[in-house]
Protein backbone atom coordinates (compact mmCIF):
# COMPACT_ATOMS: atom_id res chain seq x y z
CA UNK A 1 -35.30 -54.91 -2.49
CA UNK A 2 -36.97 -52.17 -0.40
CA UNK A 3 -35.10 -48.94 -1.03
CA UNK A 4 -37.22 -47.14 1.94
CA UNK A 5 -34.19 -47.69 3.74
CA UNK A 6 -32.37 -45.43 1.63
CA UNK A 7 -34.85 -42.27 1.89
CA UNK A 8 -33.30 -40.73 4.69
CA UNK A 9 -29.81 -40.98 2.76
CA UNK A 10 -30.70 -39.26 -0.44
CA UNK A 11 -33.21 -36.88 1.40
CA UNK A 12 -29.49 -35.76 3.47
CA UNK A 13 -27.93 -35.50 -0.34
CA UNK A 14 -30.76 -33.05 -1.71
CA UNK A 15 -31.08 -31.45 1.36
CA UNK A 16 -26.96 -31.12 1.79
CA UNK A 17 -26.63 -30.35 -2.09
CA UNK A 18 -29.45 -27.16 -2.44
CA UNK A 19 -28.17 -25.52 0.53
CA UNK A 20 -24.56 -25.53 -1.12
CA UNK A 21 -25.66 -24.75 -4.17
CA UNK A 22 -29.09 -22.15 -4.05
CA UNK A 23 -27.10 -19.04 -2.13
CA UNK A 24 -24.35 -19.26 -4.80
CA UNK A 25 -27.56 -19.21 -7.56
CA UNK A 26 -29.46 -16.49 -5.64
CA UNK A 27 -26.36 -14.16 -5.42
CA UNK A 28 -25.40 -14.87 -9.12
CA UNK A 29 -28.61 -13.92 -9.99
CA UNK A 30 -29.64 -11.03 -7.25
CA UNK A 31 -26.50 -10.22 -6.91
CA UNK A 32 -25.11 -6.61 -8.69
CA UNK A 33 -22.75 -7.19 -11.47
CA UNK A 34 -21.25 -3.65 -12.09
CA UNK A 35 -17.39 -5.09 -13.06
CA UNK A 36 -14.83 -1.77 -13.98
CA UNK A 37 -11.50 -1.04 -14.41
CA UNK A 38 -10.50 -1.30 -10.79
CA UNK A 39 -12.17 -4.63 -10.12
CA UNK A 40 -10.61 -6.16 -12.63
CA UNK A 41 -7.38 -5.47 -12.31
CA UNK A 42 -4.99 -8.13 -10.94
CA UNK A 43 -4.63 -7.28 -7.41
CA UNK A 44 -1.90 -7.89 -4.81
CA UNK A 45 -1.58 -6.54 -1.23
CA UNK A 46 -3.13 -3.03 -2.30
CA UNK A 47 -0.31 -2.45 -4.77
CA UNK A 48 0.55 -3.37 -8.96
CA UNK A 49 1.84 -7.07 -8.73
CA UNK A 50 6.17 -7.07 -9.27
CA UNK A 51 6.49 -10.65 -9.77
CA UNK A 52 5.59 -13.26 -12.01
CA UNK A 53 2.53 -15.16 -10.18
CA UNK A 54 4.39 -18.58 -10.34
CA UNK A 55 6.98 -17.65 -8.37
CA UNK A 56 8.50 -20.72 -6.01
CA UNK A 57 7.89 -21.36 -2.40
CA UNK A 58 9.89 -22.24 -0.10
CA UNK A 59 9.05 -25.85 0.72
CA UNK A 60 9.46 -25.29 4.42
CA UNK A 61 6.12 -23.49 3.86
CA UNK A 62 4.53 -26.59 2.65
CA UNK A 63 6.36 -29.14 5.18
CA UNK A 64 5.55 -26.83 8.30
CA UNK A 65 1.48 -26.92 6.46
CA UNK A 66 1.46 -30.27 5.92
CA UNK A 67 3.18 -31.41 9.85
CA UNK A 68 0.23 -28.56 11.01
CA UNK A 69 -2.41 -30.80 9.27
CA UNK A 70 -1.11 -34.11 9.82
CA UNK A 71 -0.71 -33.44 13.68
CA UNK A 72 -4.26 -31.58 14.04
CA UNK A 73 -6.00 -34.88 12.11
CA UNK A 74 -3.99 -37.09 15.24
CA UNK A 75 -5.10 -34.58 17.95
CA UNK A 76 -9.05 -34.50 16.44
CA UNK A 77 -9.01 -38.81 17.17
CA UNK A 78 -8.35 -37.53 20.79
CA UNK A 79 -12.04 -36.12 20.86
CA UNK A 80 -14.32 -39.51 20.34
CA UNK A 81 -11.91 -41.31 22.57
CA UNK A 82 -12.56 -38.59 25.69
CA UNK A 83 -16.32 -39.15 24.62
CA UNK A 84 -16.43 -42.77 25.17
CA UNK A 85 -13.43 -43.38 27.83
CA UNK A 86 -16.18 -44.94 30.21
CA UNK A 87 -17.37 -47.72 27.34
CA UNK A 88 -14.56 -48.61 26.02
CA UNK A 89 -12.48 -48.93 29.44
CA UNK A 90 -8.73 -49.87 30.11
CA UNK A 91 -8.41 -51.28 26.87
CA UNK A 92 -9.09 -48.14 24.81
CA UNK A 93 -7.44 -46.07 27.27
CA UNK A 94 -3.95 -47.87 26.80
CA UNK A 95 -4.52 -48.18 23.13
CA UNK A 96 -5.17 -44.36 23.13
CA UNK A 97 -1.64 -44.15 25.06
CA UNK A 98 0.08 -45.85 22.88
CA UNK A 99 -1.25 -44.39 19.86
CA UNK A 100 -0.15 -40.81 21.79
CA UNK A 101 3.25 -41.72 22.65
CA UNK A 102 3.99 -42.90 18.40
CA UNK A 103 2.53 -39.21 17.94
CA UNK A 104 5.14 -37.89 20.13
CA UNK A 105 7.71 -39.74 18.99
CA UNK A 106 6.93 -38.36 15.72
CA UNK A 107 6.77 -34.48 16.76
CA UNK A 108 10.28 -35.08 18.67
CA UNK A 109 11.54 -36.75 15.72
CA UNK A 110 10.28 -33.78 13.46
CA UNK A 111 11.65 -31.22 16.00
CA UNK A 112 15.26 -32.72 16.03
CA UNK A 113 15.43 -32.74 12.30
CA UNK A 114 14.49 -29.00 12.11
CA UNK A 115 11.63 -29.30 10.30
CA UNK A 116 9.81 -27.09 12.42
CA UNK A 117 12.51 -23.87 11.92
CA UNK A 118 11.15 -21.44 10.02
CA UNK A 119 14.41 -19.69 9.64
């Protein structure tokens, strides 16, 4: 089995890993460490904290973040298709138009049922 084939990969992996990992080092280690009173005190809009921290959310705030990220993942599949709309022809194009019109059934379907109100 040659594994020269897999140089380039685990070269990326170092390479990806010690430029993650060696500014966090250097400032941990360069970095001033003076903590005091004021830094660590819990901190909350510029003012003492009046709440307990595990307070609930509304879970419109998680449907309206989670219908943000959903929709933005469907709209990035719109950039390889514009990329390659000359190779892959009429085919892709209609299959792209179909996939568009189930993601706009969706919003319409999300937008009837209020789910988009942030009342």
């Amino acid at each position: 089995m040659n594994l020269d084939q897999y140089l380039p990969v685990i070269l990326f992996i170092l390479v990806g890993t010690a430029v993650g990992i060696a500014p966090q080092v250097l400032g941990f280690i360069f970095g001033p460490n003076r903590p005091d009173a004021a830094k660590n005190s819990p901190y909350e809009c510029g003012f003492e904290a009046f709440e307990d921290a595990r307070m609930k959310f509304d879970v419109r705030y998680y449907l309206v973040a989670i219908l943000f990220i959903l929709f933005d993942l469907e709209i990035a599949f719109l950039f390889p298709w514009a990329v390659s709309l000359r190779e892959i022809g009429a085919t892709g194009f209609w299959a792209m138009m179909v996939f568009l019109g189930i993601l706009v059934v969706g919003f319409i379907y999300e937008w009837k049922k209020g789910a988009l109100d942030w009342e």
